[in-house]
C-alpha atoms as a PDB file:
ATOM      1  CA  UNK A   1      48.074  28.683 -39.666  1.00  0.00           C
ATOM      2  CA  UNK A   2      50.542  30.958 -40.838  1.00  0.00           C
ATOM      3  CA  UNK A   3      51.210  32.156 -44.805  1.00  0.00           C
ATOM      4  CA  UNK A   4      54.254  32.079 -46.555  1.00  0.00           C
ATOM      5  CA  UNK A   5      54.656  32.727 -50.032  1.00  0.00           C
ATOM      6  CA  UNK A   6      54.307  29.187 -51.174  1.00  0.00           C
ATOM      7  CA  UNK A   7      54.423  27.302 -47.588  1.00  0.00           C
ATOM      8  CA  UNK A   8      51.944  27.289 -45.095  1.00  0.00           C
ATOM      9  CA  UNK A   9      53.612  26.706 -41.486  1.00  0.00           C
ATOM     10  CA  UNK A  10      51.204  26.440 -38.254  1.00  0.00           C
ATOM     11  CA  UNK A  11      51.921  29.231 -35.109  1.00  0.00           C
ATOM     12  CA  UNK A  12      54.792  29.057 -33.680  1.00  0.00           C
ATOM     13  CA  UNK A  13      57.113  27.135 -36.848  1.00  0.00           C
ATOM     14  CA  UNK A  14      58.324  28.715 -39.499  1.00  0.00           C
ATOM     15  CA  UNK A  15      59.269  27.160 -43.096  1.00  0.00           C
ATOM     16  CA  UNK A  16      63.623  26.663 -43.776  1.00  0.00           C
ATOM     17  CA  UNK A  17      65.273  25.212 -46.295  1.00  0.00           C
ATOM     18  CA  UNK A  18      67.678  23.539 -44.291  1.00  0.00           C
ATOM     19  CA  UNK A  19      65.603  22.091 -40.996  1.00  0.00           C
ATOM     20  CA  UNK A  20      67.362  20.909 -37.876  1.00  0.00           C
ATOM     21  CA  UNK A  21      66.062  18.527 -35.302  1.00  0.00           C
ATOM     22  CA  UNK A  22      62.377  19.621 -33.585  1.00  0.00           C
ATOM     23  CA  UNK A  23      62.627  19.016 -29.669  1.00  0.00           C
ATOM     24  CA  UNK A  24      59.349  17.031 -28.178  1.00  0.00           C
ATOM     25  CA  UNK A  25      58.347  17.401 -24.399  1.00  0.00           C
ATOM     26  CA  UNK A  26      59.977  13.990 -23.908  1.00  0.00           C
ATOM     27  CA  UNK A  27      63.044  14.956 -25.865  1.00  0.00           C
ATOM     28  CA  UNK A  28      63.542  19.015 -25.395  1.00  0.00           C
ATOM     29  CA  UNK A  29      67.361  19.011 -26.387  1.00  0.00           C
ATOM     30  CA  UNK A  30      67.355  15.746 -29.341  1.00  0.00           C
ATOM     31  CA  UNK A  31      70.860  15.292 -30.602  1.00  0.00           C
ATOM     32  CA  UNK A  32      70.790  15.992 -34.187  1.00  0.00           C
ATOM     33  CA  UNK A  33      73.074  13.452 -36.178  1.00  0.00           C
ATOM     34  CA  UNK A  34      72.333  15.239 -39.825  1.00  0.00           C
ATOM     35  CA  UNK A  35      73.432  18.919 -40.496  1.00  0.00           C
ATOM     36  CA  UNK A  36      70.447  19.707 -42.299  1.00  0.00           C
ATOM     37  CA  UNK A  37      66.876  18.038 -42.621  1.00  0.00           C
ATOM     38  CA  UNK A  38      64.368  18.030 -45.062  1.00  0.00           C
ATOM     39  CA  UNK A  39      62.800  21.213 -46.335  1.00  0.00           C
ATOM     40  CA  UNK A  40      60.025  22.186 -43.981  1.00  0.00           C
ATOM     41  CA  UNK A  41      57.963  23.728 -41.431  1.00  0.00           C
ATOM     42  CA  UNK A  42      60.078  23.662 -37.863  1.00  0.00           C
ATOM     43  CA  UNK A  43      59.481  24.851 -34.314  1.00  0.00           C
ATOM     44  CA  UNK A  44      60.346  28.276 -33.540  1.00  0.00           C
ATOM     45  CA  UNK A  45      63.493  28.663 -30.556  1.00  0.00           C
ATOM     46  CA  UNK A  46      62.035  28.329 -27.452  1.00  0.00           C
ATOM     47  CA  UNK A  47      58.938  25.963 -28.364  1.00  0.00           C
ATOM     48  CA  UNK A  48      58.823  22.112 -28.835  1.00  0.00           C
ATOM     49  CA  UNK A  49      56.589  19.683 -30.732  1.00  0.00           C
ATOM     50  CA  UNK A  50      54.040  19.106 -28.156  1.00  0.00           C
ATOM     51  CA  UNK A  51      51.557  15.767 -27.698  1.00  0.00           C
ATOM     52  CA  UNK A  52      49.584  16.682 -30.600  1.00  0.00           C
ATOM     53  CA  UNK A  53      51.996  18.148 -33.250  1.00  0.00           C
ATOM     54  CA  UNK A  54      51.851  21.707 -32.069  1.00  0.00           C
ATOM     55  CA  UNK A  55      54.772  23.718 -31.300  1.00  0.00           C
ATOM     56  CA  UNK A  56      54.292  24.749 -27.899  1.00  0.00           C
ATOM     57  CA  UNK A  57      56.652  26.582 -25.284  1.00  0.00           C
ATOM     58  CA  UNK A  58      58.103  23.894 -23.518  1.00  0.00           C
ATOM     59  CA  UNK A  59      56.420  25.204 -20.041  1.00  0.00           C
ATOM     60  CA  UNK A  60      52.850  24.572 -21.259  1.00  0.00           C
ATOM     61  CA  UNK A  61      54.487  19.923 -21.718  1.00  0.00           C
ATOM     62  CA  UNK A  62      52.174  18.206 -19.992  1.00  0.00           C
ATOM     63  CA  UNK A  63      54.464  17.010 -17.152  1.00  0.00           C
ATOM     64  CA  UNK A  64      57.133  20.000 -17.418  1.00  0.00           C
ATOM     65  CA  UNK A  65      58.810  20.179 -14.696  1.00  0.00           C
END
């Protein structure tokens, strides 16, 4: 897990105040129909939410063709 100041965000996310849309391993590219999302912790560019939550490069998706 990585520190912030006052947000904790696991490897590979990092905390905004104005959050897009996460890709998954089904969904790399999702079509975001909201400017900004909730406050939060998002994937980093170049890594998806993986099976278990993780952000993960999207090479190491089970599957990834």
């Amino acid at each position: 897990m990585v520190t912030g100041t006052e947000v904790q965000c696991w490897w590979n996310e990092s905390y905004t105040t104005c959050g897009g849309c996460d890709g998954t391993c089904a969904e790399p590219m999702p079509i975001c129909h909201t400017i900004c999302h909730e406050p939060g912790c998002y994937c980093n560019s170049g890594t998806v939410r993986g099976p278990d939550g993780f952000c993960i490069p999207l090479e190491s998706c089970p599957n990834h063709k």
